[in-house]
C-alpha atoms as a PDB file:
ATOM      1  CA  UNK A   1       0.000   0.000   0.000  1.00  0.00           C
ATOM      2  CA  UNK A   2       0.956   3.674  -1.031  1.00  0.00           C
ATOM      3  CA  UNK A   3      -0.310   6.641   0.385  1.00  0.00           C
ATOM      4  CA  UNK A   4       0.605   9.942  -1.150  1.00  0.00           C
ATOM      5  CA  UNK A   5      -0.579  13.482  -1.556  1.00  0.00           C
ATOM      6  CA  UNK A   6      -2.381  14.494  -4.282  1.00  0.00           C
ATOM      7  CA  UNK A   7       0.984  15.918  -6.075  1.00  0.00           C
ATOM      8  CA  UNK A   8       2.634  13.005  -5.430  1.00  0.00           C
ATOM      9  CA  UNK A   9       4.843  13.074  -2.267  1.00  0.00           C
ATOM     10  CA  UNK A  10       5.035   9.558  -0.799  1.00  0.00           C
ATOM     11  CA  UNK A  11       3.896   9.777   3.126  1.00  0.00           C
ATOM     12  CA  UNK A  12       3.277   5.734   3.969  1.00  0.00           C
ATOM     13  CA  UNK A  13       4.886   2.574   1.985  1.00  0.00           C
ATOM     14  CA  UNK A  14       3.654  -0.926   3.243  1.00  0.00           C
ATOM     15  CA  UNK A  15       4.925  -4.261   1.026  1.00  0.00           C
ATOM     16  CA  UNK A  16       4.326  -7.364   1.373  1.00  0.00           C
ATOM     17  CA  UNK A  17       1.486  -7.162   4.017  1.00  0.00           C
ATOM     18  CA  UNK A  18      -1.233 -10.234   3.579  1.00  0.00           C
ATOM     19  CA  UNK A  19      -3.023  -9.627   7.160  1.00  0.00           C
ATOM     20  CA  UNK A  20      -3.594  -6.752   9.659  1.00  0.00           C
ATOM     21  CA  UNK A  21      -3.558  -2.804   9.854  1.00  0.00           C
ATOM     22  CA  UNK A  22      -1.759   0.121   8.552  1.00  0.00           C
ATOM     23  CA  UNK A  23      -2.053   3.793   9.597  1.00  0.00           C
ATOM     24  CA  UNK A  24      -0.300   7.196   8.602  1.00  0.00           C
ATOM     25  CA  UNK A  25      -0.403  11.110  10.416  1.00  0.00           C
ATOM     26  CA  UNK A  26      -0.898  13.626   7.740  1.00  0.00           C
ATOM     27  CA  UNK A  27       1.816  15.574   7.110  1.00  0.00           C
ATOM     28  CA  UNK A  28       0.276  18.525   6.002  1.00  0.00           C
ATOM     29  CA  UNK A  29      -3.432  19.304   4.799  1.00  0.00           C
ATOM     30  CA  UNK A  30      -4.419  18.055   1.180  1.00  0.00           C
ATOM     31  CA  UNK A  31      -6.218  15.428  -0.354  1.00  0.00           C
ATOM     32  CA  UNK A  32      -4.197  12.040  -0.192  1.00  0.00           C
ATOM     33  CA  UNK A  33      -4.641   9.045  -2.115  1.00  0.00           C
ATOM     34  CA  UNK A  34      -4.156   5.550  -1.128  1.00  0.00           C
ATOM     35  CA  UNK A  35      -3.088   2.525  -3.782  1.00  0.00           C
ATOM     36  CA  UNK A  36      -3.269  -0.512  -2.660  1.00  0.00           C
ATOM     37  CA  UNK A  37      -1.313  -3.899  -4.990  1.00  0.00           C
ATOM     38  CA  UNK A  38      -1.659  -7.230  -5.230  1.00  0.00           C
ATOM     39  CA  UNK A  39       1.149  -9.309  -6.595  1.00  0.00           C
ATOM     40  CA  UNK A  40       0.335 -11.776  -9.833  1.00  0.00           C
ATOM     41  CA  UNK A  41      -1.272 -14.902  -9.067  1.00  0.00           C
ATOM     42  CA  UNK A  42      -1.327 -18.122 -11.492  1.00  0.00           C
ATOM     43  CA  UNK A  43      -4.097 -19.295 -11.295  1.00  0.00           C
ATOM     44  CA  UNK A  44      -5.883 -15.966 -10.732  1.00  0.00           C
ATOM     45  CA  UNK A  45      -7.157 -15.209  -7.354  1.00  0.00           C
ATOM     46  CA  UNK A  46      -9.720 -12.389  -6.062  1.00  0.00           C
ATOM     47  CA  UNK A  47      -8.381 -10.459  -3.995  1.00  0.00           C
ATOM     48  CA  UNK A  48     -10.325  -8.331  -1.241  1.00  0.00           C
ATOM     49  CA  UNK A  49      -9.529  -5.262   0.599  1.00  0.00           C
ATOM     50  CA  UNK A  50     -11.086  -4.018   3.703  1.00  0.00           C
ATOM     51  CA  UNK A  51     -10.996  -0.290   4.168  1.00  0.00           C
ATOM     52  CA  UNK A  52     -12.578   1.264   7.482  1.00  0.00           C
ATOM     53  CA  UNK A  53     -11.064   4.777   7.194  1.00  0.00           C
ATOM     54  CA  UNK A  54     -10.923   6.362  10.264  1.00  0.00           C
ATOM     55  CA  UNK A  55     -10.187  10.008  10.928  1.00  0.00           C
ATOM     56  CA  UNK A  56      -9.113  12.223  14.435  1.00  0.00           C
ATOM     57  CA  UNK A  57      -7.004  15.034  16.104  1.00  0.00           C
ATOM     58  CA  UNK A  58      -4.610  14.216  18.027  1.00  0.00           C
ATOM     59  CA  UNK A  59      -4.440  15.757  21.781  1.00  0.00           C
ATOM     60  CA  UNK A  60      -0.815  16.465  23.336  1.00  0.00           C
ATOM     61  CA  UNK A  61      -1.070  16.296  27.497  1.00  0.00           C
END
């Protein structure tokens, strides 16, 4: 998985993930995009992705 900001600048890279989460802080406000790859499978396989986007502010004590 790739997330990136609309222009481009790479802010999380994930490979070779088959179970579990993944998170990034934006650095800076903007739309970002996330990509998410699946290697090549012979025979094909489907392959399913799970998003639950969550979003908050973090609070410094």
């Amino acid at each position: 998985m790739i997330v990136t900001l609309q222009y481009g600048n790479s802010y999380h890279h994930a490979e070779h993930i088959t179970l579990g989460q993944s998170a990034f802080v934006a650095a800076e406000a903007g739309d970002y995009i996330a990509f998410f790859f699946a290697p090549d499978h012979n025979p094909q396989i489907t392959v399913s992705v799970d998003f639950d986007l969550k979003t908050s502010v973090a609070a410094k004590d």
